[in-house]
C-alpha atoms as a PDB file:
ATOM      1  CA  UNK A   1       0.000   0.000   0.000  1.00  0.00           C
ATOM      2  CA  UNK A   2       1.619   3.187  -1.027  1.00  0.00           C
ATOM      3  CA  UNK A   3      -0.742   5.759   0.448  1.00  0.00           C
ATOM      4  CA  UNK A   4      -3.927   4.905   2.842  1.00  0.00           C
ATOM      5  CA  UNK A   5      -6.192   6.869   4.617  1.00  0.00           C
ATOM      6  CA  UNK A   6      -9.632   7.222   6.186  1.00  0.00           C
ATOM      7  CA  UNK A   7     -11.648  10.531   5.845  1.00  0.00           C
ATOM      8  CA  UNK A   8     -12.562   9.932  10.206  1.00  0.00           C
ATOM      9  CA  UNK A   9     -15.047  12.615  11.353  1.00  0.00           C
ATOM     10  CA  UNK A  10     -12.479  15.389  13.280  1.00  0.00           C
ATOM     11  CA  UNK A  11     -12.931  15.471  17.456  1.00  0.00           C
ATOM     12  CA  UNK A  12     -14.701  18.358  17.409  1.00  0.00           C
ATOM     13  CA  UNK A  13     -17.523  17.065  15.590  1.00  0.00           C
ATOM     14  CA  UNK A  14     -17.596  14.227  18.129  1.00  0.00           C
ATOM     15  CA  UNK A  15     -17.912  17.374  21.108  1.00  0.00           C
ATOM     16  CA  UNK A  16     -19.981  19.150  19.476  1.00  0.00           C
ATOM     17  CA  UNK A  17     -22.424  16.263  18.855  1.00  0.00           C
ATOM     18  CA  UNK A  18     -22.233  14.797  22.116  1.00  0.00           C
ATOM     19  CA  UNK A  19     -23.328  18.594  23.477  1.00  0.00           C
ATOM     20  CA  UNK A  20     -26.151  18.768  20.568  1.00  0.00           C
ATOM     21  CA  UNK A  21     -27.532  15.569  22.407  1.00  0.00           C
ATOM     22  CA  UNK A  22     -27.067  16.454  25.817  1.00  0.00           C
ATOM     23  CA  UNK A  23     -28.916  19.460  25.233  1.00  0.00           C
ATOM     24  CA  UNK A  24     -31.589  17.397  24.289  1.00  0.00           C
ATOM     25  CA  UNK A  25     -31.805  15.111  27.283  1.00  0.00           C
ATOM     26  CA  UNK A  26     -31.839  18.475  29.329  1.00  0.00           C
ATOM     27  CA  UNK A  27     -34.664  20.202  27.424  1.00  0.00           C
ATOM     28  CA  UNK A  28     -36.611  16.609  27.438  1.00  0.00           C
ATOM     29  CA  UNK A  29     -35.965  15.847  31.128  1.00  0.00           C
ATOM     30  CA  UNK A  30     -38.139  18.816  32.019  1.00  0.00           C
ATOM     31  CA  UNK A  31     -40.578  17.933  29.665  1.00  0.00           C
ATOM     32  CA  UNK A  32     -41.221  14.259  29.999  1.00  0.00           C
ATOM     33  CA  UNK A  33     -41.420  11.106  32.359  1.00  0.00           C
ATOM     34  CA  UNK A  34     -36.793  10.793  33.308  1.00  0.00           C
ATOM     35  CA  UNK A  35     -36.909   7.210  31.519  1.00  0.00           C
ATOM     36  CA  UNK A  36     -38.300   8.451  28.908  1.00  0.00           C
ATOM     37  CA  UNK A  37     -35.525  11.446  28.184  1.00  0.00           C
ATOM     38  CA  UNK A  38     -32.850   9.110  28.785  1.00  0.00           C
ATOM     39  CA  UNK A  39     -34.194   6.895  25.790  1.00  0.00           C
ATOM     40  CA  UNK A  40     -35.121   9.379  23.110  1.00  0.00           C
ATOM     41  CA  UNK A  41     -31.174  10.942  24.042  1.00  0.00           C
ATOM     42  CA  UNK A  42     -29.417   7.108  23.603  1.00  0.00           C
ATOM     43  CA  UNK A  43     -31.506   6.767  20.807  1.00  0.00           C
ATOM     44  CA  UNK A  44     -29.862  10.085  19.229  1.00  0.00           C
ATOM     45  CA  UNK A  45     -26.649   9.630  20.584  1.00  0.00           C
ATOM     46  CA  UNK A  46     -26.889   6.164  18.785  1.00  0.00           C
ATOM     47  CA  UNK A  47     -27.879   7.477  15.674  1.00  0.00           C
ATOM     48  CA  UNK A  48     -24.942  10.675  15.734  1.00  0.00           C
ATOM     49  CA  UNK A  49     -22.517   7.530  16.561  1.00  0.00           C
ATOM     50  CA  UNK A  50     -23.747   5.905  13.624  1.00  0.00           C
ATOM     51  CA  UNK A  51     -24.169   8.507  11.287  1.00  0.00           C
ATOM     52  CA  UNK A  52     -20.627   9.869  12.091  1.00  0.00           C
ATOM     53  CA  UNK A  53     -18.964   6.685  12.180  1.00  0.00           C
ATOM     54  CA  UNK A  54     -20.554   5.993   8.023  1.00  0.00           C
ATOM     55  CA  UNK A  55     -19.964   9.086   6.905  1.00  0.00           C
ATOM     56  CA  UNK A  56     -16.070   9.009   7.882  1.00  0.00           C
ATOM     57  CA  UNK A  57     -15.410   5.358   6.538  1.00  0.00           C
ATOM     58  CA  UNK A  58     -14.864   6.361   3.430  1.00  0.00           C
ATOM     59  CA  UNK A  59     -10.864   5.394   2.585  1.00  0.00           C
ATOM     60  CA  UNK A  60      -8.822   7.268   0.071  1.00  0.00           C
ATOM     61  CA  UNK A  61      -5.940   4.736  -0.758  1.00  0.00           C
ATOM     62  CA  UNK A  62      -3.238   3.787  -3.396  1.00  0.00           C
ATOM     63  CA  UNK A  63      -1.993   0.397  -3.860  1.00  0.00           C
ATOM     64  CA  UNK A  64       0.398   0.628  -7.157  1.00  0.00           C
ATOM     65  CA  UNK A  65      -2.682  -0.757  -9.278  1.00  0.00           C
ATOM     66  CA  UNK A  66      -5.438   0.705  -8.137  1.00  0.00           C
ATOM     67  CA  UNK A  67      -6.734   4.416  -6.779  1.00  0.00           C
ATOM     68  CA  UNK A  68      -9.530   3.983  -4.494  1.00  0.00           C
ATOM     69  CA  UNK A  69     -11.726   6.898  -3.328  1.00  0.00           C
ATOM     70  CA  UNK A  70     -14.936   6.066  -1.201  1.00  0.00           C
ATOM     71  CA  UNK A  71     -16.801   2.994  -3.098  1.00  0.00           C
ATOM     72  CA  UNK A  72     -15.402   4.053  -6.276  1.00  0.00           C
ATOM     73  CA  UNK A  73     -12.098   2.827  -7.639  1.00  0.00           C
ATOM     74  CA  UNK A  74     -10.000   2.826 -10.718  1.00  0.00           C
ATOM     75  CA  UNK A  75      -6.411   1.107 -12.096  1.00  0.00           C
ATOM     76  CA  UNK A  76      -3.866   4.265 -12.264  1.00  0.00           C
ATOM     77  CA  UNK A  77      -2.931   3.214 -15.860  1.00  0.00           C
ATOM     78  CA  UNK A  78      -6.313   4.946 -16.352  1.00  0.00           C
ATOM     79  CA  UNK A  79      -5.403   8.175 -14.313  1.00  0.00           C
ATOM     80  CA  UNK A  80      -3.634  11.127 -16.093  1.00  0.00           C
ATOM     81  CA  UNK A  81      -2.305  14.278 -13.963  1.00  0.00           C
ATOM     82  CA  UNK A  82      -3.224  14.396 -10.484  1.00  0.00           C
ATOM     83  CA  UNK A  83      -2.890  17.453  -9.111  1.00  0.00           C
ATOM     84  CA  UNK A  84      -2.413  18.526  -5.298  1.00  0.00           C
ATOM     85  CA  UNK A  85      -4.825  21.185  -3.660  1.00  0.00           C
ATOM     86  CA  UNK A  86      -4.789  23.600  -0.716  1.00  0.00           C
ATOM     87  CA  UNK A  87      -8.083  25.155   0.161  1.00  0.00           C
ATOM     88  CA  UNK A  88      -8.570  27.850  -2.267  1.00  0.00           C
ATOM     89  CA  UNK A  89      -7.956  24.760  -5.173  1.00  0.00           C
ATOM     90  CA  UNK A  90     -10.029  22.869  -3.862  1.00  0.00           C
ATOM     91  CA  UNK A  91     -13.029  25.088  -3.557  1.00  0.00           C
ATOM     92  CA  UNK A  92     -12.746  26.288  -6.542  1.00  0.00           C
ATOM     93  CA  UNK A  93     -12.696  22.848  -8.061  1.00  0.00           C
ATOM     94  CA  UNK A  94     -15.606  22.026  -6.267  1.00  0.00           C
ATOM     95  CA  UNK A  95     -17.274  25.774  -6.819  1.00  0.00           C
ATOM     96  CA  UNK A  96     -16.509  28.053 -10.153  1.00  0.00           C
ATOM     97  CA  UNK A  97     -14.380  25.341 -12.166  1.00  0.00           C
ATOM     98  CA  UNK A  98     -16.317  22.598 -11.295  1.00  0.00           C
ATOM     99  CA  UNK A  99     -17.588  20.310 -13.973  1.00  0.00           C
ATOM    100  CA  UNK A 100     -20.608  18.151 -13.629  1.00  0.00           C
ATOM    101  CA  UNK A 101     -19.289  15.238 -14.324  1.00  0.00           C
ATOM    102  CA  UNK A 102     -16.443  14.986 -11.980  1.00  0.00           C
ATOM    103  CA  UNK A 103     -16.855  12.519  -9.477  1.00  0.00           C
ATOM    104  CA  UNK A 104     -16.538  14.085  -5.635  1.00  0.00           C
ATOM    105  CA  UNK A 105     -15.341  12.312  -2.895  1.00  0.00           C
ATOM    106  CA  UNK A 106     -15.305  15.655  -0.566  1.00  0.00           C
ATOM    107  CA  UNK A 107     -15.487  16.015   2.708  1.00  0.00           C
ATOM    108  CA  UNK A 108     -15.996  19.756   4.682  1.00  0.00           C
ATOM    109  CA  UNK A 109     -13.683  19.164   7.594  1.00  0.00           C
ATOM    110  CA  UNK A 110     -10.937  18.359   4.859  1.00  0.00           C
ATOM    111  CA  UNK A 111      -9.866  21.507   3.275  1.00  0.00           C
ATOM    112  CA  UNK A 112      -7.381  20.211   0.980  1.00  0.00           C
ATOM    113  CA  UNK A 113      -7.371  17.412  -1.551  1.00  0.00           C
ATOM    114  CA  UNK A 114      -6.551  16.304  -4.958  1.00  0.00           C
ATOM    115  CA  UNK A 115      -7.700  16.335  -8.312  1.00  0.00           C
ATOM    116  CA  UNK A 116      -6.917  12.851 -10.357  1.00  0.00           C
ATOM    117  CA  UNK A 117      -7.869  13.585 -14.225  1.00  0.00           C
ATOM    118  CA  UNK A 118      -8.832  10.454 -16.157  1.00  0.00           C
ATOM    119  CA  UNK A 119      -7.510   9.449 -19.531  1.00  0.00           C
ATOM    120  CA  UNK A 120     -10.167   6.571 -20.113  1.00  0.00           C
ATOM    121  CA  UNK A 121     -12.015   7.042 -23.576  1.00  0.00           C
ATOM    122  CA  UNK A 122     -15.382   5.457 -22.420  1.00  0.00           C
ATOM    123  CA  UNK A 123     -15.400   7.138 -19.309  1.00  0.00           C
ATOM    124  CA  UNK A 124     -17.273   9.983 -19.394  1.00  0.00           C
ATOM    125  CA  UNK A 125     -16.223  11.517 -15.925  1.00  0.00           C
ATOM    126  CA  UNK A 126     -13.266  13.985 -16.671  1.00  0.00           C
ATOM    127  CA  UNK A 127     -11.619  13.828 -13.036  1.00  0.00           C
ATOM    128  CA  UNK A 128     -12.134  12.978  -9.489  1.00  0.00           C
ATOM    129  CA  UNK A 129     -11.949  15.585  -6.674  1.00  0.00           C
ATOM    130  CA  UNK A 130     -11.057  13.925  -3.281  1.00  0.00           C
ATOM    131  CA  UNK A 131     -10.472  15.288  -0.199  1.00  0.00           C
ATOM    132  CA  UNK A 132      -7.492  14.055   2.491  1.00  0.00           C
ATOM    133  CA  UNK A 133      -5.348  15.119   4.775  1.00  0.00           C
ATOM    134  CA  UNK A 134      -1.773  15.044   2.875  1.00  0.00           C
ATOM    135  CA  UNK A 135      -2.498  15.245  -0.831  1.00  0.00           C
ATOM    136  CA  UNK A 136       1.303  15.817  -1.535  1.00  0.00           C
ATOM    137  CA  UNK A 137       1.984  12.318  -0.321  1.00  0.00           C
ATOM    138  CA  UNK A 138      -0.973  11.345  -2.475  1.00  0.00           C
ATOM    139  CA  UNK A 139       0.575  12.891  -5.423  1.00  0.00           C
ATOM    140  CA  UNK A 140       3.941  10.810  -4.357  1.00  0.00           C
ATOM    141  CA  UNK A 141       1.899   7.879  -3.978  1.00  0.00           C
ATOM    142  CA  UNK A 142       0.597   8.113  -7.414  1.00  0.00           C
ATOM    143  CA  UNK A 143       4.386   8.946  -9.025  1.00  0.00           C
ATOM    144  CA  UNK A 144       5.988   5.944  -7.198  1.00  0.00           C
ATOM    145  CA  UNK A 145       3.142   3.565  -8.616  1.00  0.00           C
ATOM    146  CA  UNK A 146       4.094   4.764 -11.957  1.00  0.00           C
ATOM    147  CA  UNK A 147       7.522   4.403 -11.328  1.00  0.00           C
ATOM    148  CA  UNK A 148       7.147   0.931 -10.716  1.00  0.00           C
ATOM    149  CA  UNK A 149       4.760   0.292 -13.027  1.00  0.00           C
ATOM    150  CA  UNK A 150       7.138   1.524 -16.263  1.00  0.00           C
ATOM    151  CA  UNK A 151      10.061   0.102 -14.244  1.00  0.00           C
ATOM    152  CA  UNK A 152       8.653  -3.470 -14.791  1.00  0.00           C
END
């Protein structure tokens, strides 16, 4: 594996989520029988742990065949530039110079990313935008594959 990573929900989100539900147990223990306040708030607090937990699975990874970004995935002899992003790149990617058909793997706590163009004919999507915490390792990731790739 030349490059691996998983797009985890930061620690603040965790904070501020676990205040979001203790709010609600406060304004509901006022308001209804205690047992039931304590089960609505485990049931949210179940659901934030859940929702959080799915939404930062997604893995962002390069193996010397194969970029993979969320569910999707694609063999690097099919990738042409990629590019690495700070924050203004990637917004813009994502914003003014955005293309429809560009597949986004984005996530808002990550500010910078990549973007991987695609040389395959019959695919129609020009270039992936992805999100991740060191896209110049990313880029590096994607060079050494190559390397070894025309190498043997």
């Amino acid at each position: 594996m030349d490059y691996a990573e998983r797009l985890t929900v930061p620690l603040r989100w965790w904070a501020q989520g676990t205040m979001l539900v203790a709010s609600l147990w406060l304004a509901l223990v006022v308001a209804v029988p205690e047992a039931l306040a304590w089960s609505i708030s485990g049931a949210a607090l179940a659901l934030m742990v859940a929702l959080f937990l799915a939404y930062g699975r997604a893995r962002v990874a390069v193996d010397g065949t194969t970029f993979r970004a969320g569910r999707a995935h694609i063999p690097i002899d099919l990738v042409g530039e990629v590019t690495a992003l700070d924050a203004e790149g990637v917004r813009r990617q994502a914003g003014v110079d955005a293309d429809a058909r560009a597949h986004l793997v984005l996530r808002p706590y990550l500010k910078r990313g990549v973007r991987v163009d695609i040389d395959d004919p019959a695919d129609p999507t020009p270039y992936w935008l992805v999100s991740c915490r060191r896209p110049d390792a990313l880029v590096s990731a994607f060079e050494a594959g190559r390397a070894r790739r025309t190498a043997g």
